[in-house]
C-alpha atoms as a PDB file:
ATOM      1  CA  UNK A   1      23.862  29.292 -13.601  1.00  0.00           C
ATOM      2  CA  UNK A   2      20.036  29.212 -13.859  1.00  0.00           C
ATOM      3  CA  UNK A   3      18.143  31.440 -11.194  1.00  0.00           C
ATOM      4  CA  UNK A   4      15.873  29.144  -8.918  1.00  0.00           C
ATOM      5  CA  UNK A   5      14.598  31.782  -6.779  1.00  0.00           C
ATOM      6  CA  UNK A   6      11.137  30.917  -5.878  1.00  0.00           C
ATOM      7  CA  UNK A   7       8.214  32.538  -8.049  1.00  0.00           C
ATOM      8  CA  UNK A   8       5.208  34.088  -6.345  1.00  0.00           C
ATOM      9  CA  UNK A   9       3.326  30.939  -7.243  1.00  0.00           C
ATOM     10  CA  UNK A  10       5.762  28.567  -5.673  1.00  0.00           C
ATOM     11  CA  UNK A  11       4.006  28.079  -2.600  1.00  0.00           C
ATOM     12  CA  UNK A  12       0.910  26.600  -3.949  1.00  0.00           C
ATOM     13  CA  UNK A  13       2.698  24.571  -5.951  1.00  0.00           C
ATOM     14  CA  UNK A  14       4.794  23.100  -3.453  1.00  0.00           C
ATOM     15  CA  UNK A  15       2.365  22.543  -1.139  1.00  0.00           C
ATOM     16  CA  UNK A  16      -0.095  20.409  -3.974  1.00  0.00           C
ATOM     17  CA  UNK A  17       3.339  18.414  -4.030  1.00  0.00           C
ATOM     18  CA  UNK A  18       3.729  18.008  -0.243  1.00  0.00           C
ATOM     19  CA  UNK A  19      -0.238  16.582  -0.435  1.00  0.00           C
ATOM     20  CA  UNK A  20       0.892  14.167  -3.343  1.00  0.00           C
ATOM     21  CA  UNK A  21       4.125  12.686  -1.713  1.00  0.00           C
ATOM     22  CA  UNK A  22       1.843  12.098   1.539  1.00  0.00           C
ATOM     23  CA  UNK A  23      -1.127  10.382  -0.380  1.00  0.00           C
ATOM     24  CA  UNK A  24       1.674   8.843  -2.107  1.00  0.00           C
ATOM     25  CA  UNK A  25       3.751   7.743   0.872  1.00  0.00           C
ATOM     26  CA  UNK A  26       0.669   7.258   2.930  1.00  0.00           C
ATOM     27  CA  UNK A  27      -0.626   4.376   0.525  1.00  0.00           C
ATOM     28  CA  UNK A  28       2.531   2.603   0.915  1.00  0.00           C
ATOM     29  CA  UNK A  29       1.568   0.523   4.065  1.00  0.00           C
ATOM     30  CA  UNK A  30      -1.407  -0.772   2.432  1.00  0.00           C
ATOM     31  CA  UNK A  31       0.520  -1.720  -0.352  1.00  0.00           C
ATOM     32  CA  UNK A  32       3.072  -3.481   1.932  1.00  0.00           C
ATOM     33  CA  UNK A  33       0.419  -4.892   4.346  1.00  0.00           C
ATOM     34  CA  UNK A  34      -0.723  -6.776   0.744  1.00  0.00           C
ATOM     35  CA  UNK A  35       2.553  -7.616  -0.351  1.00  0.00           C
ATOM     36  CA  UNK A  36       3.803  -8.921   2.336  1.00  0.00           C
ATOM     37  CA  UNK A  37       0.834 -11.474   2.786  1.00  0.00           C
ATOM     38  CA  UNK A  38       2.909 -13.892  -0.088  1.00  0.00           C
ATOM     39  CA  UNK A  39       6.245 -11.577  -0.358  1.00  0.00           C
ATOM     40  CA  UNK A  40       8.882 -11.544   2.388  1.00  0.00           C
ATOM     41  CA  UNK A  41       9.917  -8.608   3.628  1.00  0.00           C
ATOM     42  CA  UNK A  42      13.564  -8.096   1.940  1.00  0.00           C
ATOM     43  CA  UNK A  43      12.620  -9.769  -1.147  1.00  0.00           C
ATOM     44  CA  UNK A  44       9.268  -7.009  -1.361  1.00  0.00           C
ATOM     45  CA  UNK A  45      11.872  -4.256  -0.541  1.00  0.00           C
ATOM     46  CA  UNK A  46      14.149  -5.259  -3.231  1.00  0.00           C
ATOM     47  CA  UNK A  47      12.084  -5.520  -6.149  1.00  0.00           C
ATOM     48  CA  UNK A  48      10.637  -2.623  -4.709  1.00  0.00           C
ATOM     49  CA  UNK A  49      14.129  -0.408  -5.209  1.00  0.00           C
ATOM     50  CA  UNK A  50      14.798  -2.257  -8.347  1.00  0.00           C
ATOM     51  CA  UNK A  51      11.616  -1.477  -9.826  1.00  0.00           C
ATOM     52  CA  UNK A  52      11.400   2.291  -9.358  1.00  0.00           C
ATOM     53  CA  UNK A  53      15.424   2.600 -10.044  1.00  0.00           C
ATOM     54  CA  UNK A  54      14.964   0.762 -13.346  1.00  0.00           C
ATOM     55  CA  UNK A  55      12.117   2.894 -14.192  1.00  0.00           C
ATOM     56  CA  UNK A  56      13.859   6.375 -12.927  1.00  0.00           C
ATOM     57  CA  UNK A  57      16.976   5.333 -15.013  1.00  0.00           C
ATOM     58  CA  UNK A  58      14.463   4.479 -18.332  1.00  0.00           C
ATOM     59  CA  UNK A  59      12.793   7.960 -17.842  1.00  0.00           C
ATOM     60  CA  UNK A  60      16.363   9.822 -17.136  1.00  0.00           C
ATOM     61  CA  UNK A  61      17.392   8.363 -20.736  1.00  0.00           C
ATOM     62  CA  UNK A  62      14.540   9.246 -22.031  1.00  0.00           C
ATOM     63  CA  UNK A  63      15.022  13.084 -20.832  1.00  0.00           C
ATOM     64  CA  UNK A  64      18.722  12.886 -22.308  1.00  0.00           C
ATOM     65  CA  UNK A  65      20.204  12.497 -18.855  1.00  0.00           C
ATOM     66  CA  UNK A  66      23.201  10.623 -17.432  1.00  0.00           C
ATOM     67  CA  UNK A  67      23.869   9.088 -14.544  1.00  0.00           C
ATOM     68  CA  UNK A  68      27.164  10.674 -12.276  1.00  0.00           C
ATOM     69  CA  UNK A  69      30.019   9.013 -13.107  1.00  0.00           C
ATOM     70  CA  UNK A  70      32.398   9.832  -9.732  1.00  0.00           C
ATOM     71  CA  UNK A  71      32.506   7.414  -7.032  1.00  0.00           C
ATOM     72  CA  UNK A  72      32.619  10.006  -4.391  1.00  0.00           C
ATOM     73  CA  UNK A  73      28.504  10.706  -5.855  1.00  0.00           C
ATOM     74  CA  UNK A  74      27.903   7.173  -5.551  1.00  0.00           C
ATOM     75  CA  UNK A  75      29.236   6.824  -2.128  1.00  0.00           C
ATOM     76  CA  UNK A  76      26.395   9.909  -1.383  1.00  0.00           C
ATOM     77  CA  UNK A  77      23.440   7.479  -3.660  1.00  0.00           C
ATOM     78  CA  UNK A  78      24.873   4.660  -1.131  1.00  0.00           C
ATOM     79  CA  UNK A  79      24.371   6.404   2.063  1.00  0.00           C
ATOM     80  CA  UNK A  80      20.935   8.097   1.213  1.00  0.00           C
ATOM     81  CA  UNK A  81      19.758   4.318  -0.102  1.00  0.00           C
ATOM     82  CA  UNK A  82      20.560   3.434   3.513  1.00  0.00           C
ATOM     83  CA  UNK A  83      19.159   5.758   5.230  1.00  0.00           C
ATOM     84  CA  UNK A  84      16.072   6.386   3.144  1.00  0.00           C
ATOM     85  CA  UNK A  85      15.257   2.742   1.711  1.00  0.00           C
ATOM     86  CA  UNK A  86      17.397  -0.055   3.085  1.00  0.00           C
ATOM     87  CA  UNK A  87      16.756   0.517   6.493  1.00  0.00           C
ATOM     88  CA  UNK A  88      13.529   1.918   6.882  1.00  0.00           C
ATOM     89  CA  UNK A  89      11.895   0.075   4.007  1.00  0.00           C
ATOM     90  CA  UNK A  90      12.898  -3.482   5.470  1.00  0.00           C
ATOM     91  CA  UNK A  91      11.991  -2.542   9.026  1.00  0.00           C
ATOM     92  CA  UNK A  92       8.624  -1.546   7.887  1.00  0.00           C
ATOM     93  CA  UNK A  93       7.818  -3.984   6.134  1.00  0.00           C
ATOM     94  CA  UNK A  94       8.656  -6.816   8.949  1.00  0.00           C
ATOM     95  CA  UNK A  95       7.073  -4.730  11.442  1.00  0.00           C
ATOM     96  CA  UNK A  96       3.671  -4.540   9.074  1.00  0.00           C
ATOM     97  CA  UNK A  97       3.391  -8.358   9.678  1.00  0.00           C
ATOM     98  CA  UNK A  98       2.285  -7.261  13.426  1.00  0.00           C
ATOM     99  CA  UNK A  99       1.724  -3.779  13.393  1.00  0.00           C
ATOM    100  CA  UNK A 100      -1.826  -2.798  11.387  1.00  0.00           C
ATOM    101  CA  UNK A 101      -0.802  -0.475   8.377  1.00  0.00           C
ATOM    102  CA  UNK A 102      -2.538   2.624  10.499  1.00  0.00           C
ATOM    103  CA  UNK A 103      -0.509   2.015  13.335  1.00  0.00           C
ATOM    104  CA  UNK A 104       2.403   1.826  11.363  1.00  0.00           C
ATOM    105  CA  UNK A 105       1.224   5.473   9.396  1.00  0.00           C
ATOM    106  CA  UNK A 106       0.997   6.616  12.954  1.00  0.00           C
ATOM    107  CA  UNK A 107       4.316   6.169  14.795  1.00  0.00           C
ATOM    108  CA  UNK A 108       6.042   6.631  11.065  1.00  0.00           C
ATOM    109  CA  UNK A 109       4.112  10.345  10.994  1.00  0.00           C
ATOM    110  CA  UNK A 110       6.743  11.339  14.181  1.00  0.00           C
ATOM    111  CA  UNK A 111       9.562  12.481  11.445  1.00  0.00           C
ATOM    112  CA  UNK A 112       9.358  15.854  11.570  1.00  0.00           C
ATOM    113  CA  UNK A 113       9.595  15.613  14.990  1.00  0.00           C
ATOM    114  CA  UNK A 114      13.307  13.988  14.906  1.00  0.00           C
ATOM    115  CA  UNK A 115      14.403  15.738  11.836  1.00  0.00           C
ATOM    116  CA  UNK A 116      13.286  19.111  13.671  1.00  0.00           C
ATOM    117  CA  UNK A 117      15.555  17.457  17.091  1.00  0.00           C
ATOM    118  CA  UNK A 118      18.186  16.686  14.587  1.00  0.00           C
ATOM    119  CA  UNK A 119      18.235  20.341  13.345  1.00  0.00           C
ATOM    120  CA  UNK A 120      18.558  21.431  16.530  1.00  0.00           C
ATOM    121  CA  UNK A 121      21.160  19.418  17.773  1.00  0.00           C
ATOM    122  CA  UNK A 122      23.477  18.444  15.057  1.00  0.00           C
ATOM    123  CA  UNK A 123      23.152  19.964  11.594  1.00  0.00           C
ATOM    124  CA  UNK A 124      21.475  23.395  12.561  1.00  0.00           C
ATOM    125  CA  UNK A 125      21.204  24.010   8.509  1.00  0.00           C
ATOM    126  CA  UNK A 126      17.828  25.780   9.368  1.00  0.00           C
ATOM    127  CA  UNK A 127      17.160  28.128  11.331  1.00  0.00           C
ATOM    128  CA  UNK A 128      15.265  27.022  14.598  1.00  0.00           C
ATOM    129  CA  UNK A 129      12.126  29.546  14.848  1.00  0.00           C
ATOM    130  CA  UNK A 130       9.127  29.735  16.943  1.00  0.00           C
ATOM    131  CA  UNK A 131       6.714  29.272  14.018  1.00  0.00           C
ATOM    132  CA  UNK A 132       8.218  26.107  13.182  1.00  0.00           C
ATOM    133  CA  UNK A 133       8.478  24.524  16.989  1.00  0.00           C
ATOM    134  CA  UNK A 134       4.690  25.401  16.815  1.00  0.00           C
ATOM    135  CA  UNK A 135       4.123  23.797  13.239  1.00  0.00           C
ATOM    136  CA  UNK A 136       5.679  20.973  15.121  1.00  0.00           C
ATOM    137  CA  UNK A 137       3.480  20.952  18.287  1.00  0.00           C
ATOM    138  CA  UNK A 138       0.567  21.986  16.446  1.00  0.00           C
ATOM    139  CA  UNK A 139       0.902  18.495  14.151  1.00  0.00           C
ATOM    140  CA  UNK A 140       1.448  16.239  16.806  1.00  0.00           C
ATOM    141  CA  UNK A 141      -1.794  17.478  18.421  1.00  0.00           C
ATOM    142  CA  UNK A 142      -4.228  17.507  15.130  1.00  0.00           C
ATOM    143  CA  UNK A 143      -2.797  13.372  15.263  1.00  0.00           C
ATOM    144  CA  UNK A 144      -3.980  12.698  19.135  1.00  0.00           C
ATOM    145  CA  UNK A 145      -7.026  14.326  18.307  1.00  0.00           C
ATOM    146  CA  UNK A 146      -7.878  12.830  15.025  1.00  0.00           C
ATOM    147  CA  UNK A 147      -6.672   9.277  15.845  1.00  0.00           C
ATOM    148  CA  UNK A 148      -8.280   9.428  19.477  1.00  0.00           C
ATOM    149  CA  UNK A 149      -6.148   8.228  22.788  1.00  0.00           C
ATOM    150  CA  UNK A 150      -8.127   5.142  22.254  1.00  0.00           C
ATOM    151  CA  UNK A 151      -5.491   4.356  19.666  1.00  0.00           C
ATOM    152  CA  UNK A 152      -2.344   4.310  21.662  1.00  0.00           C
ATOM    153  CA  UNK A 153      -3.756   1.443  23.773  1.00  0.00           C
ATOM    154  CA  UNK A 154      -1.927  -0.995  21.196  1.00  0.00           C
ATOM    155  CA  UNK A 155       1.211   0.628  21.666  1.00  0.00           C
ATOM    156  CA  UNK A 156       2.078  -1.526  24.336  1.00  0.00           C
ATOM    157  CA  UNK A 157       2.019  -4.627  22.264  1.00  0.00           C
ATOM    158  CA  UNK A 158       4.404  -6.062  19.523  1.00  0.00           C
ATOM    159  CA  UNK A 159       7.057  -3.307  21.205  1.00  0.00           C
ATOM    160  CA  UNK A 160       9.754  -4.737  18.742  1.00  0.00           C
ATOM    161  CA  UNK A 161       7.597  -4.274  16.161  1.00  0.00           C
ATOM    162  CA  UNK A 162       6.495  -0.866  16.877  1.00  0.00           C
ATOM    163  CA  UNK A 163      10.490  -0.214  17.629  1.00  0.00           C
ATOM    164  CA  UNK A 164      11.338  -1.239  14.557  1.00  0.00           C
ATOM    165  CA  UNK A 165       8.851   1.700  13.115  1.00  0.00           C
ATOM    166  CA  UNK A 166      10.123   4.894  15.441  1.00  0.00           C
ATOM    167  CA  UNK A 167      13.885   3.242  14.386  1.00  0.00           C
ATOM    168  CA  UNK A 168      12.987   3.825  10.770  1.00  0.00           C
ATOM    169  CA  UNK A 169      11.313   6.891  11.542  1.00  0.00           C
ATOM    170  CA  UNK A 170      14.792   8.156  12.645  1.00  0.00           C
ATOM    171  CA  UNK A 171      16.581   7.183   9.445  1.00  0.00           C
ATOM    172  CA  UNK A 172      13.982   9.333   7.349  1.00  0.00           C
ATOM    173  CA  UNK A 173      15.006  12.112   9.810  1.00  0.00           C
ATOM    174  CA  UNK A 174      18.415  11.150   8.935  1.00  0.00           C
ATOM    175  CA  UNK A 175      18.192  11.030   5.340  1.00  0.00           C
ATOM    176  CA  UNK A 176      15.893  14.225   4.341  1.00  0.00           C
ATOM    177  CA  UNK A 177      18.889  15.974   5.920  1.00  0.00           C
ATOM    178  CA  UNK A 178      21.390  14.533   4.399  1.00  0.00           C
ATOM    179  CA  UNK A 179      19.582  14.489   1.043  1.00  0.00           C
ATOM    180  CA  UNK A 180      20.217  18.147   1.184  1.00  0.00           C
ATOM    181  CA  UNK A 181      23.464  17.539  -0.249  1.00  0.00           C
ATOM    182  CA  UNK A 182      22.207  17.117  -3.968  1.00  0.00           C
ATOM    183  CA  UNK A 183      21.152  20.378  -4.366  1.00  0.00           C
ATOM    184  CA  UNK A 184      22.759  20.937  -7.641  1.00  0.00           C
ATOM    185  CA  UNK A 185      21.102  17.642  -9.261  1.00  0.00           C
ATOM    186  CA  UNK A 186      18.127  17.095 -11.271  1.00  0.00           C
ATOM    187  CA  UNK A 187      15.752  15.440  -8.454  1.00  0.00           C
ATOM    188  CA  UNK A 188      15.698  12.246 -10.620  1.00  0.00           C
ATOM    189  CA  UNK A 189      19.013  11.795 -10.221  1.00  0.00           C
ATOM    190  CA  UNK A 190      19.146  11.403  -6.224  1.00  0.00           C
ATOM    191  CA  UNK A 191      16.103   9.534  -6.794  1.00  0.00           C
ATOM    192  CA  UNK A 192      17.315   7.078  -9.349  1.00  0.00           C
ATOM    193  CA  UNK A 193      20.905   6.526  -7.612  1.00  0.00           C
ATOM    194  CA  UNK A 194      19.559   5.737  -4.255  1.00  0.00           C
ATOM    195  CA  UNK A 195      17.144   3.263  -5.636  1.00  0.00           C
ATOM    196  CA  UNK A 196      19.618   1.053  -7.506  1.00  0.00           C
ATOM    197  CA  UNK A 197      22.539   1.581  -4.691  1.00  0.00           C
ATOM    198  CA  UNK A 198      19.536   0.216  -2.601  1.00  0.00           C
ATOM    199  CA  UNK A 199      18.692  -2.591  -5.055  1.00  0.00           C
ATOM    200  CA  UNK A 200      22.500  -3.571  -5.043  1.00  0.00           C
ATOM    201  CA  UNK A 201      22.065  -4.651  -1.462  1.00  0.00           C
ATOM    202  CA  UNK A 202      18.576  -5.727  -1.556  1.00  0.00           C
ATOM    203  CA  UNK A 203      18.869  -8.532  -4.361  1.00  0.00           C
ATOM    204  CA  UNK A 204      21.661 -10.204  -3.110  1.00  0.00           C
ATOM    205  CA  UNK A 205      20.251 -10.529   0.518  1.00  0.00           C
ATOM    206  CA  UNK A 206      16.605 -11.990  -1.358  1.00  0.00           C
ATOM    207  CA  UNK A 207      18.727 -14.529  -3.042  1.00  0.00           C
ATOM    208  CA  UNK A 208      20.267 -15.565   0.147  1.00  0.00           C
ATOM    209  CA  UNK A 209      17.478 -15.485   2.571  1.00  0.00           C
ATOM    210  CA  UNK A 210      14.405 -16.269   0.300  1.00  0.00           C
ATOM    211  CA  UNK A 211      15.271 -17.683  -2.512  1.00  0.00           C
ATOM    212  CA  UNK A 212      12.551 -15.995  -4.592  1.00  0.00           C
ATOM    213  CA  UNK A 213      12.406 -18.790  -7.221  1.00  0.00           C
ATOM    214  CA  UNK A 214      10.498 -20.686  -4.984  1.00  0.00           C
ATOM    215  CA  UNK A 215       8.148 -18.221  -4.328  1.00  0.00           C
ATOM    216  CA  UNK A 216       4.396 -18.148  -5.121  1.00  0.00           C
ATOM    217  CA  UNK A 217       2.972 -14.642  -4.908  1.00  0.00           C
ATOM    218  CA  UNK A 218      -0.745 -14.175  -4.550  1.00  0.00           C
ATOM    219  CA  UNK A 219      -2.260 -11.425  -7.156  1.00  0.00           C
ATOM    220  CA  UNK A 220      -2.736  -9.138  -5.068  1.00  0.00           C
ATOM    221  CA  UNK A 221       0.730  -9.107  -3.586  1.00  0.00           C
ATOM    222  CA  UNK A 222       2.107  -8.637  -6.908  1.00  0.00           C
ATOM    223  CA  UNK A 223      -0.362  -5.483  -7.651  1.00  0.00           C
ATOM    224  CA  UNK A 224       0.752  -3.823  -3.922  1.00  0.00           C
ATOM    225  CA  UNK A 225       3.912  -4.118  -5.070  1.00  0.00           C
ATOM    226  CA  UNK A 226       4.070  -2.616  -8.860  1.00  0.00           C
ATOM    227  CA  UNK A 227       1.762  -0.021  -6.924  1.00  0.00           C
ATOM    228  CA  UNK A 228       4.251   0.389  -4.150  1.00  0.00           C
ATOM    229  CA  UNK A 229       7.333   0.344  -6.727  1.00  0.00           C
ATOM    230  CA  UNK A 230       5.711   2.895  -9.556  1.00  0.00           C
ATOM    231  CA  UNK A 231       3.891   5.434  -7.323  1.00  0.00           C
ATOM    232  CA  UNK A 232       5.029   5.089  -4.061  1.00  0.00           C
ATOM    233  CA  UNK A 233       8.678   5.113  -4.837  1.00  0.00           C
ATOM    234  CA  UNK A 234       9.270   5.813  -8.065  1.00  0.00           C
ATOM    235  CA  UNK A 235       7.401   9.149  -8.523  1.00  0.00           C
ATOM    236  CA  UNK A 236       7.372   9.926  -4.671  1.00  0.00           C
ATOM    237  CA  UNK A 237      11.139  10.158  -4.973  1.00  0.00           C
ATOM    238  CA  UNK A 238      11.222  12.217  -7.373  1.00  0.00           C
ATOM    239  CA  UNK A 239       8.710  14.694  -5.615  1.00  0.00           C
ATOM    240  CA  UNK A 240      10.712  14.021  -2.358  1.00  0.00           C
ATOM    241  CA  UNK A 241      13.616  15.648  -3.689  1.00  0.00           C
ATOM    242  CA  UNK A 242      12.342  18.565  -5.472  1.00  0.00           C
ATOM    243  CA  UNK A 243      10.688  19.517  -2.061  1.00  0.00           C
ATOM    244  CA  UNK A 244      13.697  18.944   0.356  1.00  0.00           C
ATOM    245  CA  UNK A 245      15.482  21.361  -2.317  1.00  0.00           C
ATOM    246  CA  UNK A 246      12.749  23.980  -2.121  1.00  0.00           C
ATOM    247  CA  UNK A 247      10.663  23.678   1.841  1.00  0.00           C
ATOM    248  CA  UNK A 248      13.707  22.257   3.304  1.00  0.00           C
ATOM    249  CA  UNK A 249      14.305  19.099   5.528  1.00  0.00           C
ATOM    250  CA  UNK A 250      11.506  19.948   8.264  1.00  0.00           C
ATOM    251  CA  UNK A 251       9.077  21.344   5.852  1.00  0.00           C
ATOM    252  CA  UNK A 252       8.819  17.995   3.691  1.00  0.00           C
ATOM    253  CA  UNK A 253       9.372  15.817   6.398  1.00  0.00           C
ATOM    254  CA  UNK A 254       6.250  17.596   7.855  1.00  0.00           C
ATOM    255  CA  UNK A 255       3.881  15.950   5.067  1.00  0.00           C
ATOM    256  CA  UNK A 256       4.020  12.436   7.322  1.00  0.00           C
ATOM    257  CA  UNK A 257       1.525  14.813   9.135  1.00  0.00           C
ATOM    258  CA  UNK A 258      -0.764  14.424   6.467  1.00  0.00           C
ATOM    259  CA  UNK A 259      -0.775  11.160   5.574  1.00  0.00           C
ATOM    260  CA  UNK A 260      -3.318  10.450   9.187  1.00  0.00           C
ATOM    261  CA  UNK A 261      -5.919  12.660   7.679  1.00  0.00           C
ATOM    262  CA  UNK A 262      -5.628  11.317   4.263  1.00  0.00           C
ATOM    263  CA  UNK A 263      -6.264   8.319   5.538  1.00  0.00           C
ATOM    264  CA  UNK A 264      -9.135   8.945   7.579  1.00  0.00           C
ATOM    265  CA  UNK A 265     -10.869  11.042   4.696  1.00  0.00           C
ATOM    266  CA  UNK A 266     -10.545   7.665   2.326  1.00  0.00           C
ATOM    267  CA  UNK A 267     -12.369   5.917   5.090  1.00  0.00           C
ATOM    268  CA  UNK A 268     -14.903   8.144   5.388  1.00  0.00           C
ATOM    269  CA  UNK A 269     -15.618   7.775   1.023  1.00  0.00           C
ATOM    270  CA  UNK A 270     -14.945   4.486   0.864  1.00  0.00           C
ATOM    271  CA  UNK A 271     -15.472   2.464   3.995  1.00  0.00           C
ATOM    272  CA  UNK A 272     -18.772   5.205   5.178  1.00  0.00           C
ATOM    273  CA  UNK A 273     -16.698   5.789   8.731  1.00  0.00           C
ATOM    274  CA  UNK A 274     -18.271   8.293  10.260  1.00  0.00           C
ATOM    275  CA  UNK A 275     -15.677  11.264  11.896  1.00  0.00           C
ATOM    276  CA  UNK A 276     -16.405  13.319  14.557  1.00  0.00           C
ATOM    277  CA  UNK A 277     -15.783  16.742  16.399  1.00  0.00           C
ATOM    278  CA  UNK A 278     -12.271  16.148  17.289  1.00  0.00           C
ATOM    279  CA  UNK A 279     -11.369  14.861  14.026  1.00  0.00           C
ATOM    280  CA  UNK A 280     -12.261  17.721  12.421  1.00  0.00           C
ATOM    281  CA  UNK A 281     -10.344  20.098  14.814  1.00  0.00           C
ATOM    282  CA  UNK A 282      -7.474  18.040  14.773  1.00  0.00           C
ATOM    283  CA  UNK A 283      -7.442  17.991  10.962  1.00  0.00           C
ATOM    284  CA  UNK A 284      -7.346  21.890  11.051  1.00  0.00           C
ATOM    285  CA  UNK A 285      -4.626  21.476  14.051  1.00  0.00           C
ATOM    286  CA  UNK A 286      -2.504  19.192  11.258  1.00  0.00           C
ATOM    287  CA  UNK A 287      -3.003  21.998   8.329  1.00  0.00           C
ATOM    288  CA  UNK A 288      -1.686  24.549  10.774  1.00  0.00           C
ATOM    289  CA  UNK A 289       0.847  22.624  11.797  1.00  0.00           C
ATOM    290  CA  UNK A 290       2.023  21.919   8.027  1.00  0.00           C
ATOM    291  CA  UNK A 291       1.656  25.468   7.037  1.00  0.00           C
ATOM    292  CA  UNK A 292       3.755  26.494   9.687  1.00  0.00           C
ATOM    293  CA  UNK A 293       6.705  24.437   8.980  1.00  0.00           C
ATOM    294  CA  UNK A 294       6.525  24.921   5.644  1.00  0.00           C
ATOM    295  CA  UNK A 295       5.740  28.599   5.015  1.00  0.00           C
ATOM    296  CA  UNK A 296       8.428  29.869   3.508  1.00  0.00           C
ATOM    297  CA  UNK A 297      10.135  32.764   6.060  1.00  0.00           C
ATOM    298  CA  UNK A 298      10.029  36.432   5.330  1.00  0.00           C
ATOM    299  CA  UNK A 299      13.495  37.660   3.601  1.00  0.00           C
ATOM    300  CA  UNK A 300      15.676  40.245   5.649  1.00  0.00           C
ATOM    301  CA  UNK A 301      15.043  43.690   4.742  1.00  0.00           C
ATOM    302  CA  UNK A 302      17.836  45.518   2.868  1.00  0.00           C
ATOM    303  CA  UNK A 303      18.739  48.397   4.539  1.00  0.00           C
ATOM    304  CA  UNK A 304      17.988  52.001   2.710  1.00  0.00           C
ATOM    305  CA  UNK A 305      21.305  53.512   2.049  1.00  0.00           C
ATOM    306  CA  UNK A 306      21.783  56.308   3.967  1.00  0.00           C
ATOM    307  CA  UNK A 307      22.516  59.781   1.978  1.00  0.00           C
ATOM    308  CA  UNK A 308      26.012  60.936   1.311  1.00  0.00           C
ATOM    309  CA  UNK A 309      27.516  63.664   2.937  1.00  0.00           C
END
């Protein structure tokens, strides 16, 4: 068996991957915000799934590598797709026709928070330290700070909506845990099997409830979505479950505390907002936070052996 202990440069590299799956992940409600303008919700979601699963499963045969063959593996694809895609994805996206994408980002960014309850109650696969309860304060902080109290004042409205969000927050808890459990896979594997388990209960349901054929997408609905379906799926998977393999379920859950600050730096170059103080500290607060989780822990020191005699 090939040795994947970490390298001394692992760190870095996992945490530039942790950045890309939350710039990644954190474009995703503006491409559903667009797509959903002339897409309904489950019909977006399942050419979403199909899309990325058709293009993992192109680049998988391309690398020379099969699909599992055992049902009991595709049972495992059919619960992650749930957890991670079905659910979530659909809520999301019917929520989004209320809820303003940064909202959304917002109450979404809480998963760390429930995988990190989940941990503690359930699973306990990791072990429950002090430096990770403060990477989890620490990032729920840097997001009051950087998104202002003034924010929460719409939390009151749409509460379906906005319930529908925290619901699917909970199944990405759900699911980075139990994606633990294909450890011994190529991440594109995971990825690819989810997505087309996923797709397998999508398309059906579009036929039924929107009958796609008589659709008429705008342009711009069908760029969100080959945006949302390439990059935001597609490749996010695949970085998704590389980094639940090698930070663990907390650690890359804790990049949803990125994707606020990402999006308040791409207002600031784009759209010329302006950011102040607070936003700054709480950015740092987020950074800590995120370093904290996903640090990797000191190994236990082997004891000298003692002389003979």
């Amino acid at each position: 068996m090939t040795d994947q202990t970490a390298k001394p440069a692992a760190p870095a590299i996992e945490f530039a991957l942790l950045l890309a799956l939350a710039t990644l992940w954190g474009a995703s409600y503006t491409f559903i915000k667009l797509g959903i303008a002339t897409i309904p919700p489950v019909t977006l979601i399942a050419c979403r799934t199909l899309i990325a699963g058709l293009l993992l499963l192109g680049i998988l045969r391309l690398r020379g590598i099969a699909l599992p063959r055992d049902g009991a593996t595709w049972r495992r694809f059919l619960v992650q797709a749930v957890l991670n895609s079905v659910v979530p994805f659909c809520l999301i996206a019917w929520a989004e026709y209320t809820v303003d994408a940064g909202l959304a980002t917002i109450l979404n960014s809480t998963s760390p928070i429930f995988t990190f309850l989940l941990t503690v109650a359930i699973t306990r696969h990791e072990p429950v330290s002090f430096r990770k309860l403060f990477g989890v304060l620490a990032g729920l902080t840097g997001i009051c700070l950087i998104i202002g109290l003034q924010a929460l004042n719409g939390l009151g409205r749409e509460l379906l909506a906005q319930l529908a969000i925290v619901a699917a927050t909970v199944c990405y808890a759900g699911a980075a845990i139990f994606g633990r459990g294909f450890k011994g896979l190529d991440p594109m594997l995971p990825a690819a099997g989810s997505m087309l388990s996923g797709a397998a209960l999508l398309v059906p349901a579009s036929l039924l409830l929107d009958r796609p054929w008589t659709l008429v997408p705008s342009t711009s609905s069908v760029l969100a979505l080959l945006g949302l379906s390439v990059f935001s799926t597609a490749l996010a998977f695949v970085i998704y479950f590389r980094l639940i393999h090698t930070l663990g379920s907390v650690g890359t859950t804790a990049q949803a505390y990125l994707r606020v600050p990402i999006g308040v730096g791409i207002g600031v170059l784009f759209l010329n907002e302006q950011l102040g103080p607070t936003a700054w500290i709480g950015f740092a607060c987020v950074f800590v936070g995120v370093v904290a989780m996903t640090l990797p822990g000191r190994a236990p020191r082997t004891a000298a052996p003692k002389p003979a005699g």
